[in-house]
C-alpha atoms as a PDB file:
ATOM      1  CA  UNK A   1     -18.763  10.078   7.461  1.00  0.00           C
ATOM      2  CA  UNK A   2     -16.415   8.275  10.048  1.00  0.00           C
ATOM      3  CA  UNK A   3     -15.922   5.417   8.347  1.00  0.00           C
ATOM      4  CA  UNK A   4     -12.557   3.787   8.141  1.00  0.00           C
ATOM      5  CA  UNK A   5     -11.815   2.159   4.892  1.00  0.00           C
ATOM      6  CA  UNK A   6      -9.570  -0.746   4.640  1.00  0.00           C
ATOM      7  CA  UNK A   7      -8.202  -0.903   1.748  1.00  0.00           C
ATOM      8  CA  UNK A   8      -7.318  -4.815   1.497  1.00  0.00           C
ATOM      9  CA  UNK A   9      -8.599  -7.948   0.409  1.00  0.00           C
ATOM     10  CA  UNK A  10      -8.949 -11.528   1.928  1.00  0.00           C
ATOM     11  CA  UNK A  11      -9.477 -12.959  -1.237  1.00  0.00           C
ATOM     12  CA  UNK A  12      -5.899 -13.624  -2.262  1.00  0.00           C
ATOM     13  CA  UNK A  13      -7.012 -17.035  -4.183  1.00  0.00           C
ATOM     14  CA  UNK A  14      -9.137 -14.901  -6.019  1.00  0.00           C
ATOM     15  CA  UNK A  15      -7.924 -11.321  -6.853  1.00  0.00           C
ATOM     16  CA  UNK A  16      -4.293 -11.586  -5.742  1.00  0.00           C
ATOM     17  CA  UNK A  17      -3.678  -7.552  -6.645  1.00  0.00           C
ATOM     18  CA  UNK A  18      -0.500  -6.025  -5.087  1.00  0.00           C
ATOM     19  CA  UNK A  19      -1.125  -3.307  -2.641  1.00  0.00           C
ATOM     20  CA  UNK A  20       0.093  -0.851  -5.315  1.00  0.00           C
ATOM     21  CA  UNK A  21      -2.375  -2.051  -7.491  1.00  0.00           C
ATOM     22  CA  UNK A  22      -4.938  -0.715  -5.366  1.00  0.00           C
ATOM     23  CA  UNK A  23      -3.646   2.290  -4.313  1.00  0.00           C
ATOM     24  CA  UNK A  24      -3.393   2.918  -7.622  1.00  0.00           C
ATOM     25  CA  UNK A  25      -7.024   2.094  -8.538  1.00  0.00           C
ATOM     26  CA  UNK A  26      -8.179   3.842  -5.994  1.00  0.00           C
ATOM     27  CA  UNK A  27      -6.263   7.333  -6.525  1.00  0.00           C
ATOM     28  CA  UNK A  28      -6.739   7.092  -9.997  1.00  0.00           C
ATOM     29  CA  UNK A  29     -10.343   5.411 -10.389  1.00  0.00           C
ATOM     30  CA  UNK A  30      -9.118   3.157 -13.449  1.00  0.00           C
ATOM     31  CA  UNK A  31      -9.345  -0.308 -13.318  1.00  0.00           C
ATOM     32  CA  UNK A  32      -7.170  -3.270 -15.278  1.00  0.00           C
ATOM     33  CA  UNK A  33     -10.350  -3.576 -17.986  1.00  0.00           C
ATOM     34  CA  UNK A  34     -11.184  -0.471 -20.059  1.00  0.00           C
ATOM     35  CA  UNK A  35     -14.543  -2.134 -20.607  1.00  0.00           C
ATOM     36  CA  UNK A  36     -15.128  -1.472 -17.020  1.00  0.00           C
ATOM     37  CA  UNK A  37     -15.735   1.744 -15.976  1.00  0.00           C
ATOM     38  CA  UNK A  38     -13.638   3.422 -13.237  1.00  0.00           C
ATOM     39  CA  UNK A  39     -14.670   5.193 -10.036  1.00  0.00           C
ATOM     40  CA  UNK A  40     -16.015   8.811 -10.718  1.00  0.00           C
ATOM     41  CA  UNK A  41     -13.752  11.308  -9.887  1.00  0.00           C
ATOM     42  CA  UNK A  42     -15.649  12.806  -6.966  1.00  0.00           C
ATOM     43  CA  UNK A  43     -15.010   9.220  -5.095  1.00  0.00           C
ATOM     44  CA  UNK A  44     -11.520   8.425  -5.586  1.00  0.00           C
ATOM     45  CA  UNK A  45      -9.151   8.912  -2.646  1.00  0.00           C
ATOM     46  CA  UNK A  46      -5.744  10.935  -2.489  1.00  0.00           C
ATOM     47  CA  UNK A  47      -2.415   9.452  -1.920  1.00  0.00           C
ATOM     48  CA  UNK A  48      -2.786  10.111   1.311  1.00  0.00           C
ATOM     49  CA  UNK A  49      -5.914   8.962   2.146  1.00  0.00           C
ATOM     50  CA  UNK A  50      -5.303   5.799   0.078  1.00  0.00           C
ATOM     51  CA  UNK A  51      -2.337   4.879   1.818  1.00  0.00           C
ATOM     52  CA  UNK A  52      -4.019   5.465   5.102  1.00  0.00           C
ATOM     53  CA  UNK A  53      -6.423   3.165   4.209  1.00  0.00           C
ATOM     54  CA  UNK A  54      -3.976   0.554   3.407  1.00  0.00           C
ATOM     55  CA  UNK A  55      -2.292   0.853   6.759  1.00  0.00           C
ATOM     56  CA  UNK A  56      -3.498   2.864   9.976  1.00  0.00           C
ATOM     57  CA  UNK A  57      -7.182   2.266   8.937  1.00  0.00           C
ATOM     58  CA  UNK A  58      -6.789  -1.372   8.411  1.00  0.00           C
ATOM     59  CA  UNK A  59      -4.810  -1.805  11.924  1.00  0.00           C
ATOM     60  CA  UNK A  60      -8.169   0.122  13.402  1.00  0.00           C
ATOM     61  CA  UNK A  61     -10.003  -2.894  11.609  1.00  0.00           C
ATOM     62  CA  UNK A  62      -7.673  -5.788  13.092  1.00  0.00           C
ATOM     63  CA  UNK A  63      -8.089  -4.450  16.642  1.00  0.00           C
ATOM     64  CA  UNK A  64      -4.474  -3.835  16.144  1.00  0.00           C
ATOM     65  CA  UNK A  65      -4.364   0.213  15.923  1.00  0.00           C
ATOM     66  CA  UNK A  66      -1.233   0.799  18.193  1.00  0.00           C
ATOM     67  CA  UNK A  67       0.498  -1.997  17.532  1.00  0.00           C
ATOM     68  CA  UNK A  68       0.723  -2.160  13.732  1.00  0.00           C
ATOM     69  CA  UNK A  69      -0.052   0.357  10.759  1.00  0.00           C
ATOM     70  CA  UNK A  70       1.992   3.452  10.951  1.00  0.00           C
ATOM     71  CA  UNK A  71       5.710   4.325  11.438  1.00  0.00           C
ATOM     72  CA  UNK A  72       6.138   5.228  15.328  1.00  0.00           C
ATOM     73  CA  UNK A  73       8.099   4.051  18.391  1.00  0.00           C
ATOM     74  CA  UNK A  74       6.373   1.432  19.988  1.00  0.00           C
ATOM     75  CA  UNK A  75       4.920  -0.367  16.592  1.00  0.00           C
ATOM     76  CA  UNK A  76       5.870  -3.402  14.842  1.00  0.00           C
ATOM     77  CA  UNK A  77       8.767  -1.908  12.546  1.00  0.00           C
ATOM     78  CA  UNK A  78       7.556  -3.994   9.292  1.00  0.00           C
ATOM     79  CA  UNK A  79       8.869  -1.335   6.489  1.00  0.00           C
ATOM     80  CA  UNK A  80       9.335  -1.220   3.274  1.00  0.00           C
ATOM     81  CA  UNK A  81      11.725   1.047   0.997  1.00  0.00           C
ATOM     82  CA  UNK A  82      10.167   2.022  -2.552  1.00  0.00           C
ATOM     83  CA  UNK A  83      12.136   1.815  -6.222  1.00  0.00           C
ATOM     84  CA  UNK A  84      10.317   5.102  -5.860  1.00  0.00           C
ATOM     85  CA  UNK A  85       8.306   8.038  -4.094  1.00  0.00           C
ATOM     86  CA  UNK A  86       4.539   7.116  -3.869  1.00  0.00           C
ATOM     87  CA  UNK A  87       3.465  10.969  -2.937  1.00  0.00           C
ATOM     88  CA  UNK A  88       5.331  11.928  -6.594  1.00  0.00           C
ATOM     89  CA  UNK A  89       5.495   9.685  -8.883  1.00  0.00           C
ATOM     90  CA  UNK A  90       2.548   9.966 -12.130  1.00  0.00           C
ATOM     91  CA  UNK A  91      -0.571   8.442 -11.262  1.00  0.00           C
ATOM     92  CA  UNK A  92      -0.530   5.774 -13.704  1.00  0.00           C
ATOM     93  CA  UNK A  93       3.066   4.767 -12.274  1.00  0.00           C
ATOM     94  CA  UNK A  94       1.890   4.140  -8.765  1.00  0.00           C
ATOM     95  CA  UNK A  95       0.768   0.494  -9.762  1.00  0.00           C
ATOM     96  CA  UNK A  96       4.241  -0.371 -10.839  1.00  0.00           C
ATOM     97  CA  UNK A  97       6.135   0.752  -7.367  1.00  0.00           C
ATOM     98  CA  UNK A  98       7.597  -2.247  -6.179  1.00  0.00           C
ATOM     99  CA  UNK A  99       9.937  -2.914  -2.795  1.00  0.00           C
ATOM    100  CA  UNK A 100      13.498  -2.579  -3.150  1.00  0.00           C
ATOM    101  CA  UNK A 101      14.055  -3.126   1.009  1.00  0.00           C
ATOM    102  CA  UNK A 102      11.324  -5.087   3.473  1.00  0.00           C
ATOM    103  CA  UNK A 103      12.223  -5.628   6.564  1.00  0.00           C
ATOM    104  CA  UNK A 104       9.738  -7.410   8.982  1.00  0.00           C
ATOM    105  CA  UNK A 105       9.849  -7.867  12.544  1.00  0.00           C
ATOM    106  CA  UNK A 106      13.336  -5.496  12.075  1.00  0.00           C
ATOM    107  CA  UNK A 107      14.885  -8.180  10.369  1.00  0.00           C
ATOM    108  CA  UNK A 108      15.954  -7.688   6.454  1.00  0.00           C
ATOM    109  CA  UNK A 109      13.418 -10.385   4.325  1.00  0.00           C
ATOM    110  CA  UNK A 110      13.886  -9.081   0.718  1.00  0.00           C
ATOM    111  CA  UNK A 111      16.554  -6.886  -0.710  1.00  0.00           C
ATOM    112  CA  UNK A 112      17.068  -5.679  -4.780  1.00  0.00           C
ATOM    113  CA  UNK A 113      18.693  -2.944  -6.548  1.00  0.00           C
ATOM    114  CA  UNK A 114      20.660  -0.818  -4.114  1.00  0.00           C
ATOM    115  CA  UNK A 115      19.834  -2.674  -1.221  1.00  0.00           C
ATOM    116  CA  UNK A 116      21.314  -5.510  -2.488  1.00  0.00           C
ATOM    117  CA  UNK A 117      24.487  -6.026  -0.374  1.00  0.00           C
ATOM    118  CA  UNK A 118      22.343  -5.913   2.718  1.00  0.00           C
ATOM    119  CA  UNK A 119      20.658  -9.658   1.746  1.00  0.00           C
ATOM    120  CA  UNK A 120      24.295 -11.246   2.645  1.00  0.00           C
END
């Protein structure tokens, strides 16, 4: 249709869900209650086109697409390195990814696990 979903919220004080959390809602169509029922197959998004609506689409949104969003020369280089790979992990695991490396505005912010030694 054109659209481009953002996948985000600006209600932090309400529904403070990390951004695996909905990636992994919306890939998998579950949600936290299993009173509530999920999103019907035929509307959930792939990996892919989760995560680009957690990143490039949202940029498009901020009137930042260019600057911000996606991995390229010229961008902000805010990363971050996985515990594990997002494109293979099980479904249900995708919620549970957290950062092991983040680096923001190409300096080193948070470091665990193997990436440890880096925080000194």
């Amino acid at each position: 249709s054109g659209v481009r979903l953002c996948l985000a919220s600006d209600a932090m004080n309400v529904a403070p869900f990390t951004p695996f959390a909905r990636l992994w809602y919306a890939v998998s169509g579950q949600t936290l209650d299993p009173a509530v029922p999920g999103v019907p197959a035929d509307q959930r998004l792939s990996r892919s086109q989760a995560l680009r609506a957690s990143t490039a689409n949202c940029a498009w949104n901020l009137d930042q697409e260019g600057r911000v969003g996606s991995i390229e020369p010229g961008n902000h280089a805010d990363l971050i390195v996985l515990n594990d790979d997002y494109f293979k992990v099980p479904t249900e695991e995708i919620r549970n990814l957290r950062s092991l490396l983040t680096v923001v505005g190409g300096r080193v912010v948070f470091v665990d696990g193997e990436f440890a030694r880096l925080g000194d």
